[in-house]
N, C-alpha and C. Protein backbone atom coordinates (compact mmCIF):
# COMPACT_ATOMS: atom_id res chain seq x y z
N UNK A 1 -31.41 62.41 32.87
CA UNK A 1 -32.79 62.80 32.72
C UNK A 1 -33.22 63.56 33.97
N UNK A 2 -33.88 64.57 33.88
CA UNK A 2 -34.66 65.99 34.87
C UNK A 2 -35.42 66.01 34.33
N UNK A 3 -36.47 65.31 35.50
CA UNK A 3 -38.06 66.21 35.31
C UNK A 3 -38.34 67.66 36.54
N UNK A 4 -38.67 68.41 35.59
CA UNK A 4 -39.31 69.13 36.41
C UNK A 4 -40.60 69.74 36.86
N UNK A 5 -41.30 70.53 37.95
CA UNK A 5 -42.36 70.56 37.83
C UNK A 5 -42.38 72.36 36.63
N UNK A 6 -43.89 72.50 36.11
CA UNK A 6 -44.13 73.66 35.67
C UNK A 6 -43.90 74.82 35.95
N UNK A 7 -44.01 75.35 37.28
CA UNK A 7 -43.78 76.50 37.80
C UNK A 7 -41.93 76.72 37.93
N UNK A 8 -41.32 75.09 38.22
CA UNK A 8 -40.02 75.48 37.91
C UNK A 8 -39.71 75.85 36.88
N UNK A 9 -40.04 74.98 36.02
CA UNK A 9 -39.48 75.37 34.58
C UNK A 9 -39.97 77.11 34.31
N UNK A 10 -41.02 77.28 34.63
CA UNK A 10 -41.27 78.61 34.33
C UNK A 10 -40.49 79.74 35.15
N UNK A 11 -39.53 79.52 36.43
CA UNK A 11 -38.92 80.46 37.04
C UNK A 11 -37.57 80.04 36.25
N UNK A 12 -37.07 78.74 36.62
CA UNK A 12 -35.73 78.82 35.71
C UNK A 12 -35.39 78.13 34.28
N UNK A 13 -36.33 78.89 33.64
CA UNK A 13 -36.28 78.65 32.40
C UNK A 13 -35.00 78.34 31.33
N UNK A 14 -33.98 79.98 32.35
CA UNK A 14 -32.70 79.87 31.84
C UNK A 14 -31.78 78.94 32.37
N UNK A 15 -31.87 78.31 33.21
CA UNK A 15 -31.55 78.03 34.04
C UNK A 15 -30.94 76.22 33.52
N UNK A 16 -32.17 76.13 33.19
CA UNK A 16 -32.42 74.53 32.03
C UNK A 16 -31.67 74.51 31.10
N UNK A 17 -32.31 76.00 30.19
CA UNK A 17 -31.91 76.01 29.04
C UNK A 17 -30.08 75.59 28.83
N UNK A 18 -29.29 76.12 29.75
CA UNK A 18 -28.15 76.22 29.73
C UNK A 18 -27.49 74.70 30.22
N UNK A 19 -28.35 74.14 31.11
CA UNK A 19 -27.75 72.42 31.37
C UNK A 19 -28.12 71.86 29.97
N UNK A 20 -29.00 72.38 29.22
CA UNK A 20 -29.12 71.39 27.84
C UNK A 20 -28.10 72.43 27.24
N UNK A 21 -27.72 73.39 26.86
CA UNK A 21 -26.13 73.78 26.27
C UNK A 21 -25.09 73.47 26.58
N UNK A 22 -25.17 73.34 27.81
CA UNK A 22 -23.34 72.67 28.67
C UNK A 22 -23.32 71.21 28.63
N UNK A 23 -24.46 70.39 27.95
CA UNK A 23 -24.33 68.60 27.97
C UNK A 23 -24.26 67.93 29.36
N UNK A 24 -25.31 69.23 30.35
CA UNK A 24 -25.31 68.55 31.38
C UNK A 24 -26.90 67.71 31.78
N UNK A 25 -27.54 68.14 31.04
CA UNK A 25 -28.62 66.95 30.52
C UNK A 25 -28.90 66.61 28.80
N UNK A 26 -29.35 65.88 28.53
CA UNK A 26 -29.71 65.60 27.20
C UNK A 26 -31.30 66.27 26.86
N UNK A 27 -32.03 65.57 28.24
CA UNK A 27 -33.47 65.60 28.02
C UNK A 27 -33.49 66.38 29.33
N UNK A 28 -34.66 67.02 29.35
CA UNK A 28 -35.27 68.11 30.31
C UNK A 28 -37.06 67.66 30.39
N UNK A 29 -37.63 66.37 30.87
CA UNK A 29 -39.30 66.62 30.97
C UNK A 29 -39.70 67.36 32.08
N UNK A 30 -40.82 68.40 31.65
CA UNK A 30 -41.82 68.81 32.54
C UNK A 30 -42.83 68.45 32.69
N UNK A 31 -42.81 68.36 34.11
CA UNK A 31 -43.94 67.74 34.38
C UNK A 31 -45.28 68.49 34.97
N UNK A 32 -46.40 67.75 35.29
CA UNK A 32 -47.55 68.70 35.35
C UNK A 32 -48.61 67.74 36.50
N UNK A 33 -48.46 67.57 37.74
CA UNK A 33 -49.08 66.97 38.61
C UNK A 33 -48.36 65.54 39.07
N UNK A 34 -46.69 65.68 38.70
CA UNK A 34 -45.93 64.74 38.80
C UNK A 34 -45.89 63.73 37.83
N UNK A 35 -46.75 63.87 36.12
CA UNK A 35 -46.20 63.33 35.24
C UNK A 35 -45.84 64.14 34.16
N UNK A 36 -45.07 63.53 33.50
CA UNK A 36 -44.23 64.23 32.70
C UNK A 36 -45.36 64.45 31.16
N UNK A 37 -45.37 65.54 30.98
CA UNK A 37 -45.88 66.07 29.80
C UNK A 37 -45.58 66.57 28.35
N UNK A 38 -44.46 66.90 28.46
CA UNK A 38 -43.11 67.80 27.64
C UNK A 38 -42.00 67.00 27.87
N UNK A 39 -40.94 67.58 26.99
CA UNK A 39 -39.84 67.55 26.91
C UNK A 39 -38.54 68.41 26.08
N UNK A 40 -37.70 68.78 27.05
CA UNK A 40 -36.87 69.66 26.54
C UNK A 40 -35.41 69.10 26.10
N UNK A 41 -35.08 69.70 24.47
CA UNK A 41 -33.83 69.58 24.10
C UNK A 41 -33.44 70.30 23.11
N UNK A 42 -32.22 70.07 22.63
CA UNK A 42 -31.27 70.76 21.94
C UNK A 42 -32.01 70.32 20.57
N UNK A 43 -32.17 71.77 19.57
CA UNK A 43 -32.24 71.22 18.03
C UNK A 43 -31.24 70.94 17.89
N UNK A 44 -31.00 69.94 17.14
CA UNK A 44 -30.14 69.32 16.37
C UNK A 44 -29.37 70.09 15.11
N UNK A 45 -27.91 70.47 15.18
CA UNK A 45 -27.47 71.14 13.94
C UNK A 45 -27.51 70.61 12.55
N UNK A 46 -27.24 71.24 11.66
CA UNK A 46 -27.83 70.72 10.31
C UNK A 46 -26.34 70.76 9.89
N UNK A 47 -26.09 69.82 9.21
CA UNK A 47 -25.15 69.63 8.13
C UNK A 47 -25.35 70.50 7.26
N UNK A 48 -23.79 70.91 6.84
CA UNK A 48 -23.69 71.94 5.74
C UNK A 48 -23.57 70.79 4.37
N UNK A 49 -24.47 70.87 3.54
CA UNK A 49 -23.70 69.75 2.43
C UNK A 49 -22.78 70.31 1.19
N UNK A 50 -22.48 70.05 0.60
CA UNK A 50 -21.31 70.41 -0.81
C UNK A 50 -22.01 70.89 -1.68
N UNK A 51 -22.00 71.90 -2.00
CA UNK A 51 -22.86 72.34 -3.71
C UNK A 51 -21.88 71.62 -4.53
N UNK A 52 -22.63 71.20 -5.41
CA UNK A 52 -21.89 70.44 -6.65
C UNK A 52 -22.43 71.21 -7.84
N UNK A 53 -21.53 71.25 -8.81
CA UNK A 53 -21.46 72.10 -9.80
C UNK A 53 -20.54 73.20 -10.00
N UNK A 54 -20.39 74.10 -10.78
CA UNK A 54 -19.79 75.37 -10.95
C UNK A 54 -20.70 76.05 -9.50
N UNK A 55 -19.54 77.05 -8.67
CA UNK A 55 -19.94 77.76 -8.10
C UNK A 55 -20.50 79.02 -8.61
N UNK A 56 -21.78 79.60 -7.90
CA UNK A 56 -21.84 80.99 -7.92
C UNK A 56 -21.03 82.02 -8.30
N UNK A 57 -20.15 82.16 -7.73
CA UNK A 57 -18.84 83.42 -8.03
C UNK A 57 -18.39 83.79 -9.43
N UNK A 58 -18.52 81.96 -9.77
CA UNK A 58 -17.61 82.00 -11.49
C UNK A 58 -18.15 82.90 -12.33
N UNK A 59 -19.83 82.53 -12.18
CA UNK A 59 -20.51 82.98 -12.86
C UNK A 59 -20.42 84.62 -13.34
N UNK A 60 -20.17 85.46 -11.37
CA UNK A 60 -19.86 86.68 -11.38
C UNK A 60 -18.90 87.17 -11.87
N UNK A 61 -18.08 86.59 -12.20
CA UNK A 61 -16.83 87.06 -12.36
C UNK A 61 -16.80 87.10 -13.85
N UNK A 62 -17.68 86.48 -14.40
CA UNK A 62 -17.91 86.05 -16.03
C UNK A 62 -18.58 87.27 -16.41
N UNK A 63 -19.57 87.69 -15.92
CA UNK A 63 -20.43 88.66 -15.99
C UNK A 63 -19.81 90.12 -15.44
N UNK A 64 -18.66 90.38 -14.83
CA UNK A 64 -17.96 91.69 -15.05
C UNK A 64 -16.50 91.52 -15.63
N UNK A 65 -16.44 90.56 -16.62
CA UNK A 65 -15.59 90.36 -17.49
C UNK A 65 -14.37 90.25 -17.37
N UNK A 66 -13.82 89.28 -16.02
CA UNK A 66 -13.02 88.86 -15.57
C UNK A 66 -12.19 87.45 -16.22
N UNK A 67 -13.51 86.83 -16.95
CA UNK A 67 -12.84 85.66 -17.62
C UNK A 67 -13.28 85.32 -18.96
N UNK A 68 -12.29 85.58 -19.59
CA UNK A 68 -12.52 85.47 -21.11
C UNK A 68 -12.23 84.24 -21.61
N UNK A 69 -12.94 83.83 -22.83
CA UNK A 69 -13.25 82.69 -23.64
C UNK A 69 -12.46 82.88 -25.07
N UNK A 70 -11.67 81.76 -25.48
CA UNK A 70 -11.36 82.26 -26.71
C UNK A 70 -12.71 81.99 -27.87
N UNK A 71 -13.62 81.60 -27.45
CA UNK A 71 -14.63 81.30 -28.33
C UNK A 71 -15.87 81.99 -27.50
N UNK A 72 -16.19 83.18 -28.39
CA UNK A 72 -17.10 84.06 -27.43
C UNK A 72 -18.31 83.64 -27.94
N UNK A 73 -18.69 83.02 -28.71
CA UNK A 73 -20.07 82.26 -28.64
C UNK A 73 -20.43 81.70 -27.53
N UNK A 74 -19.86 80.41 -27.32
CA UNK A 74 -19.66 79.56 -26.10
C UNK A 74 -19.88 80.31 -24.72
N UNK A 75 -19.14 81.04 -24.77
CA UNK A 75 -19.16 82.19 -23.52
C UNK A 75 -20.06 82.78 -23.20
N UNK A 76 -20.97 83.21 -24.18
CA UNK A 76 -21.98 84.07 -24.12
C UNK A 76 -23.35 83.23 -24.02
N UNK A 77 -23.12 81.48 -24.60
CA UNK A 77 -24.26 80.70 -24.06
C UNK A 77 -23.98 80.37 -22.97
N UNK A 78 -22.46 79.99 -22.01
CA UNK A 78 -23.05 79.46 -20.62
C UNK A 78 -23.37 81.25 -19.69
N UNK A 79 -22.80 82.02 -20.19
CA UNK A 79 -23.51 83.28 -19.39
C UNK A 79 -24.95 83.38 -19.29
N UNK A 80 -25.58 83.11 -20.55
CA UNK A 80 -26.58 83.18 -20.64
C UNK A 80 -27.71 82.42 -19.47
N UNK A 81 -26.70 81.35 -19.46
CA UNK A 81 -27.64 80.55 -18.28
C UNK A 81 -27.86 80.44 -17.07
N UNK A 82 -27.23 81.89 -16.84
CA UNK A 82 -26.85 82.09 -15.65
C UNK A 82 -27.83 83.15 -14.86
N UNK A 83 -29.10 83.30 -16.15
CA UNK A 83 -30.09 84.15 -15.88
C UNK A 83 -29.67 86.08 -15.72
N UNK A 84 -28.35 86.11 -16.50
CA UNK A 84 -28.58 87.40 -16.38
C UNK A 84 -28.66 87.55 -17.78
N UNK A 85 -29.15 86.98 -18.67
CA UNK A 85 -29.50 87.27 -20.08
C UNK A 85 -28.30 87.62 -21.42
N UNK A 86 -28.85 88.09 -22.08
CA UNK A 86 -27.76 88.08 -22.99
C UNK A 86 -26.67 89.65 -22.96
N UNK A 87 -27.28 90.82 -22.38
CA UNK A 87 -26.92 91.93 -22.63
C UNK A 87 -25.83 91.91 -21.92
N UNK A 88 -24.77 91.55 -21.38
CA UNK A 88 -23.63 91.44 -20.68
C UNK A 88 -22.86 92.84 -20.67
């Protein structure tokens, strides 16, 4: 933990920024008449999660007639739902 005062933080702004990128602090407070007011850190990355379902692509690939159905009814209702309508 680094507190600092305001005017520091405001000269080495970058300076911080980069001990909270290198994991050489966690937390960064600034302070403002010697108490701490703020606090500086890293956002937090976001998890990528799994699409579940048929991917995207299939769909494309359906729609410039890459994958054929032996039952073109069928074919032409899940295209359909794929919001590019019926005119394929």
């Amino acid at each position: 933990m680094t507190q600092v005062k305001m005017l520091e933080a405001k000269t080495d702004l970058s300076k911080l920024v980069k001990m909270l990128e290198t994991k050489q602090e966690e937390i960064i407070y600034l302070a403002r008449n010697g108490k701490p007011i703020a606090r500086m850190t890293l956002i937090p990355k976001k998890s990528i999660s799994k699409r579940i379902g048929i991917p995207e692509f299939s769909f494309l690939l359906r729609r410039k007639g890459y994958f054929h159905s032996n039952n073109q009814e069928a074919a032409a209702k899940s295209i359909s739902h794929t919001g590019y309508g019926e005119n394929i």
